[in-house]
C-alpha atoms as a PDB file:
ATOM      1  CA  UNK A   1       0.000   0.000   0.000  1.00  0.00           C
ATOM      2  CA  UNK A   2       1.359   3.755  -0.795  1.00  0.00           C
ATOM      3  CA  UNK A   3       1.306   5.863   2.284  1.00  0.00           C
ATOM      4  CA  UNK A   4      -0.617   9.477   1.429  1.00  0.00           C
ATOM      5  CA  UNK A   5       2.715  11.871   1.210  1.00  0.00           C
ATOM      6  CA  UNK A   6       2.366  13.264   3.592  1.00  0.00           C
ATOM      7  CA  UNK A   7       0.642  10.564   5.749  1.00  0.00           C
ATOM      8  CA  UNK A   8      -2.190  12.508   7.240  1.00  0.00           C
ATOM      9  CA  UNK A   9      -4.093   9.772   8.369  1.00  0.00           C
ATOM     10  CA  UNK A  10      -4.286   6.018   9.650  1.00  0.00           C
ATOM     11  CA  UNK A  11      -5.327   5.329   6.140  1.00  0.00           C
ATOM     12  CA  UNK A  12      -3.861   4.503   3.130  1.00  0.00           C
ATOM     13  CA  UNK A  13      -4.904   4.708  -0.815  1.00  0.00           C
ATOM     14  CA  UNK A  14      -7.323   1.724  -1.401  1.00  0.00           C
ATOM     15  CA  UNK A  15      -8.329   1.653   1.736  1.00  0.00           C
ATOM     16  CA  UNK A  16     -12.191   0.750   2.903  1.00  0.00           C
ATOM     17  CA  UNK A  17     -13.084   3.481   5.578  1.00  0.00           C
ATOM     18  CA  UNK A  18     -16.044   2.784   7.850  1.00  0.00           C
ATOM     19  CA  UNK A  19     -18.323   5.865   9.155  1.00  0.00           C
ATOM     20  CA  UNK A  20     -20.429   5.493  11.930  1.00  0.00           C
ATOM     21  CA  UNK A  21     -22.551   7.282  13.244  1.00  0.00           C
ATOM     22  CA  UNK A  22     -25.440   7.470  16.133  1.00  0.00           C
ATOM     23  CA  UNK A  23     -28.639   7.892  14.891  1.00  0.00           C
ATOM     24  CA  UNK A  24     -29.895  11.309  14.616  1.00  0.00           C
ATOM     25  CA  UNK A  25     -31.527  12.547  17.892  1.00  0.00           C
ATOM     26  CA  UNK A  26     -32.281  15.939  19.734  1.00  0.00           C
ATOM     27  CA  UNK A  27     -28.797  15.856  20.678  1.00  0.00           C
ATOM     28  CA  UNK A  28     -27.029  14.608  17.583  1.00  0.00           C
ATOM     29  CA  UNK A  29     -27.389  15.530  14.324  1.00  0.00           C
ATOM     30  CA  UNK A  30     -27.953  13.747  11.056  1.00  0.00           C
ATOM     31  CA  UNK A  31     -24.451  13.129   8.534  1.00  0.00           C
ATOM     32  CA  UNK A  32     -24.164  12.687   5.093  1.00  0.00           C
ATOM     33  CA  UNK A  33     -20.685  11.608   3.405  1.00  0.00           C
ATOM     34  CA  UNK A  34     -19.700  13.500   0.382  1.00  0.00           C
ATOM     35  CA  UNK A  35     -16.937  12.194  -1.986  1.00  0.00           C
ATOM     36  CA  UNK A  36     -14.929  15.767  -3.014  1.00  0.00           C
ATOM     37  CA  UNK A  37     -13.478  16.205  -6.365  1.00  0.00           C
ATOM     38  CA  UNK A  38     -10.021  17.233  -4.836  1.00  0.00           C
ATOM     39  CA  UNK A  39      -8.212  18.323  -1.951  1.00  0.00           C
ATOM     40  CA  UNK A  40      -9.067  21.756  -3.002  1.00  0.00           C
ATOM     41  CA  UNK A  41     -12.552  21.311  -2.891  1.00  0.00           C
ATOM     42  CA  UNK A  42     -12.010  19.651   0.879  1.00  0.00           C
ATOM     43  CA  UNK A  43     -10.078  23.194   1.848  1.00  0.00           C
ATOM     44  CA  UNK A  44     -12.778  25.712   0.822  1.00  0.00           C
ATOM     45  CA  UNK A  45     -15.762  23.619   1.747  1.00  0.00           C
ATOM     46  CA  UNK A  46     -16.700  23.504  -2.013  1.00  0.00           C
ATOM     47  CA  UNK A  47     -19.299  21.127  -2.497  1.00  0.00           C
ATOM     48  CA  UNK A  48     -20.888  21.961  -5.613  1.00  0.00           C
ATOM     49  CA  UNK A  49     -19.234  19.144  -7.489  1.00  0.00           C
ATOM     50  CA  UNK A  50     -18.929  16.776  -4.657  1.00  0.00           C
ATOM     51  CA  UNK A  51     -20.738  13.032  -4.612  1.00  0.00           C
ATOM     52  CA  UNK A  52     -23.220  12.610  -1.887  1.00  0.00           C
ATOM     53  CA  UNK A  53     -22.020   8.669  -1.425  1.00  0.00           C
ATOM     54  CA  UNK A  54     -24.520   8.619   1.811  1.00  0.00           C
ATOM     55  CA  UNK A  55     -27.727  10.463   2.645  1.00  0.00           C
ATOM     56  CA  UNK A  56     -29.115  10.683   6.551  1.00  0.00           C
ATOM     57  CA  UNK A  57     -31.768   7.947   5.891  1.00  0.00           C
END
């Protein structure tokens, strides 16, 4: 596996990362996962290209 350069994470390139999440309550709120189009998307919170890969329901 190829390390990210630099490693920013306990993750590597292929990798299968697992979100969980408690269900959405009065005290937590609901998540969706977006897949950005690149790391510059990720820094300005640019979403308007972005995947949804997983909705709240």
């Amino acid at each position: 596996k190829l390390a990210l350069q630099p490693q920013n994470g306990p993750f590597y390139f292929n990798d299968t990362l697992v979100f969980k999440y408690d269900p959405p309550s009065i005290v937590t709120f609901p998540h969706s996962i977006y897949l950005l189009l690149n790391i510059l998307s990720f820094l300005t919170c640019d979403l308007r290209r972005a995947k949804m890969t997983v909705n709240t329901t």
